[in-house]
Protein backbone atom coordinates (compact mmCIF):
# COMPACT_ATOMS: atom_id res chain seq x y z
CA UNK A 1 205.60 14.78 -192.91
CA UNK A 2 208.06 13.15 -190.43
CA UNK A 3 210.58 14.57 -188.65
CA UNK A 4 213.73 13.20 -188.25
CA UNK A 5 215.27 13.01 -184.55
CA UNK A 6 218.41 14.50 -184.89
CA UNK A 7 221.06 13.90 -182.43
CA UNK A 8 223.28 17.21 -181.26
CA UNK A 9 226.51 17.04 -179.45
CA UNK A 10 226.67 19.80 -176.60
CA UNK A 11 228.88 21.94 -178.87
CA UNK A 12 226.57 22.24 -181.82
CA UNK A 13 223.71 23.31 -179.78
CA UNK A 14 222.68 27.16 -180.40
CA UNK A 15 222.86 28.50 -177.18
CA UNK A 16 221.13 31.52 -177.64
CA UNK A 17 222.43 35.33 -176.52
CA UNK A 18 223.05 33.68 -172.83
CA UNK A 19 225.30 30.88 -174.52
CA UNK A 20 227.07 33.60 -175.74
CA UNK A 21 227.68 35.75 -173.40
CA UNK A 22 228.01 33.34 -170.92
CA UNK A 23 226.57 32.19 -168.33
CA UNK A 24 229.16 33.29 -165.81
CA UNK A 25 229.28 36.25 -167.02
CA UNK A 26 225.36 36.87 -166.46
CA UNK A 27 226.11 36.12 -163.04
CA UNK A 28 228.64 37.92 -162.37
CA UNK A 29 227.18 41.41 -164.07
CA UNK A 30 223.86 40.06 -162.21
CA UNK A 31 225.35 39.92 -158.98
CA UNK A 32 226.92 42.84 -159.67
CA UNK A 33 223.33 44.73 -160.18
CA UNK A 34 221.92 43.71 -157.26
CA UNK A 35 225.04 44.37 -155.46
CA UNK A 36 224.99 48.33 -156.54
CA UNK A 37 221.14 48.72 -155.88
CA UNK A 38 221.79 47.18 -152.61
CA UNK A 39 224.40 49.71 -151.39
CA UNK A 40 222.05 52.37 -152.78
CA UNK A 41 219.26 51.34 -150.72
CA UNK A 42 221.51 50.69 -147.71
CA UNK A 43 222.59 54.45 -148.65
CA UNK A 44 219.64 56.04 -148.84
CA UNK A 45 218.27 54.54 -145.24
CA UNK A 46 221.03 56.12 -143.87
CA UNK A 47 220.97 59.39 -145.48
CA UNK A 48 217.58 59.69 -143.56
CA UNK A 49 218.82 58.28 -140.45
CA UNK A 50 220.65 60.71 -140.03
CA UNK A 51 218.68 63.70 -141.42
CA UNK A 52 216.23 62.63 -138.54
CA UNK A 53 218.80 62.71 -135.86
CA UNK A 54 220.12 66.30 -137.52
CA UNK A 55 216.19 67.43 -136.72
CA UNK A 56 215.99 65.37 -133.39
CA UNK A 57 219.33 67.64 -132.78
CA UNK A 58 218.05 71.06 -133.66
CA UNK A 59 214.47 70.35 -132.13
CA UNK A 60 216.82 69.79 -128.73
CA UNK A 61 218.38 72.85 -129.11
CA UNK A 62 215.22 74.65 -129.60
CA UNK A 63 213.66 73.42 -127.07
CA UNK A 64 216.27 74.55 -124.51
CA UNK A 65 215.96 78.08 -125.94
CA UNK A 66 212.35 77.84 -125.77
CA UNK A 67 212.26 77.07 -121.97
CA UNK A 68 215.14 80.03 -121.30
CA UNK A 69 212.75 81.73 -123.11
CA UNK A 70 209.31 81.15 -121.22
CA UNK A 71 211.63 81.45 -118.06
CA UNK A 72 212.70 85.13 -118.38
CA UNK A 73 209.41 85.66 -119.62
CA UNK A 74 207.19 84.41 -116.90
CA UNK A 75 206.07 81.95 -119.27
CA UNK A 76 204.54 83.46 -122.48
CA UNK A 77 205.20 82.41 -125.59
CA UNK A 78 207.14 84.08 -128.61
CA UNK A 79 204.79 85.20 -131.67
CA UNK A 80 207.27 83.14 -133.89
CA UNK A 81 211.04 82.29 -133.88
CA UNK A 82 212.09 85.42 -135.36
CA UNK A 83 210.95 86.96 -131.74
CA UNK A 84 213.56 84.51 -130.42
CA UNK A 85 216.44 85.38 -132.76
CA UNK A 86 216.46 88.86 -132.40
CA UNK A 87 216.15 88.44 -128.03
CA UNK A 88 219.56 86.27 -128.71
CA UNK A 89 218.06 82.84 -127.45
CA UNK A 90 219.27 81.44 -131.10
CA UNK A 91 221.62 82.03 -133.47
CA UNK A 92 218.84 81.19 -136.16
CA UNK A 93 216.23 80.05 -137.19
CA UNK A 94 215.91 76.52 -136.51
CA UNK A 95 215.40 74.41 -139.40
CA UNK A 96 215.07 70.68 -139.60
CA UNK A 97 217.31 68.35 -141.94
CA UNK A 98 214.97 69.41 -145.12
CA UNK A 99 215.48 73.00 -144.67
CA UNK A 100 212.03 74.00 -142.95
CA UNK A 101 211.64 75.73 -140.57
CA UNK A 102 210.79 73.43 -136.97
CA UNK A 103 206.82 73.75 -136.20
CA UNK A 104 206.50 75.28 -132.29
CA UNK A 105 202.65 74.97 -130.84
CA UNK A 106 202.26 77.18 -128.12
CA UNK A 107 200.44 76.02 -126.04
CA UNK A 108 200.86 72.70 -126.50
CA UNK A 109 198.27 70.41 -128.03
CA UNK A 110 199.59 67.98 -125.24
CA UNK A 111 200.44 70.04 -122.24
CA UNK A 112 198.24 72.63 -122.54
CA UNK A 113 200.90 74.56 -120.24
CA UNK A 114 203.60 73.78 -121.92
CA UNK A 115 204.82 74.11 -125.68
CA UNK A 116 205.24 71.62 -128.80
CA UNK A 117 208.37 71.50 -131.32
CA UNK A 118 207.79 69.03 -134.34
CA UNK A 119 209.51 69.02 -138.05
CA UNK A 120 206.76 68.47 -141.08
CA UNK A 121 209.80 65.28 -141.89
CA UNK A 122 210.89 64.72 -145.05
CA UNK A 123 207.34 65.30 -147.01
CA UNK A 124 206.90 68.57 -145.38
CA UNK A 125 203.10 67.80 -145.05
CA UNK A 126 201.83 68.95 -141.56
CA UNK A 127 200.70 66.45 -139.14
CA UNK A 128 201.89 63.67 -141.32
CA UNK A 129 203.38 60.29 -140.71
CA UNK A 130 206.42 61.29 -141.01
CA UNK A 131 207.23 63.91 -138.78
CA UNK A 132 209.91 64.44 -136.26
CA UNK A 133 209.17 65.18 -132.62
């Protein structure tokens, strides 16, 4: 069997569900796709930027408290923040941007004289990689 070579003129072509549609449309509703999922992602960085700075924030604010603290109490260390709260050095208790409450190490795992504030970050895992100090 032979086949016979047909000749098509651009308009007699089947173009298929792009032909269509369009092609301009495709790339416009494409473009518009990666547009939105762009903004989201651009969104979502800084929705943590600035949940880390809201910790960074409160773990300041703690901190001052915490050396009040140790200062009109020749410097010992509270049992926990509740200790804190009730002798008026906070309003609170701190929490970071995720809603836990901040970690405090007393004494220090680096300054065995002094104290350590961290947040457990977004995963709330202690010690992990992303926590706030």
């Amino acid at each position: 069997m032979k086949t016979a070579n047909k000749v098509f003129f651009p308009w007699e072509r089947r173009r298929g569900l792009l032909g269509a549609i369009g092609r301009t449309r495709v790339r416009f509703v494409l473009a518009a796709v990666i547009g939105v999922v762009v903004i989201v992602m651009i969104r979502r960085r800084e929705e943590h930027a600035a949940a880390v700075r809201a910790t960074r924030a409160t773990i300041d604010t703690a901190f001052h408290a915490m050396i009040q603290y140790r200062a009109d109490h020749q410097g010992a260390c509270p049992r926990d923040w509740s200790e804190m709260v009730a002798a008026a050095y906070l309003h609170d208790v701190p929490l970071d941007a995720w809603g836990r409450p901040l970690r405090l190490t007393c004494p220090g795992r680096r300054d065995k004289a002094g104290f350590d504030l961290e947040s457990d970050g977004p995963d709330g895992l202690p010690g992990g990689l992303d926590r706030v100090e």
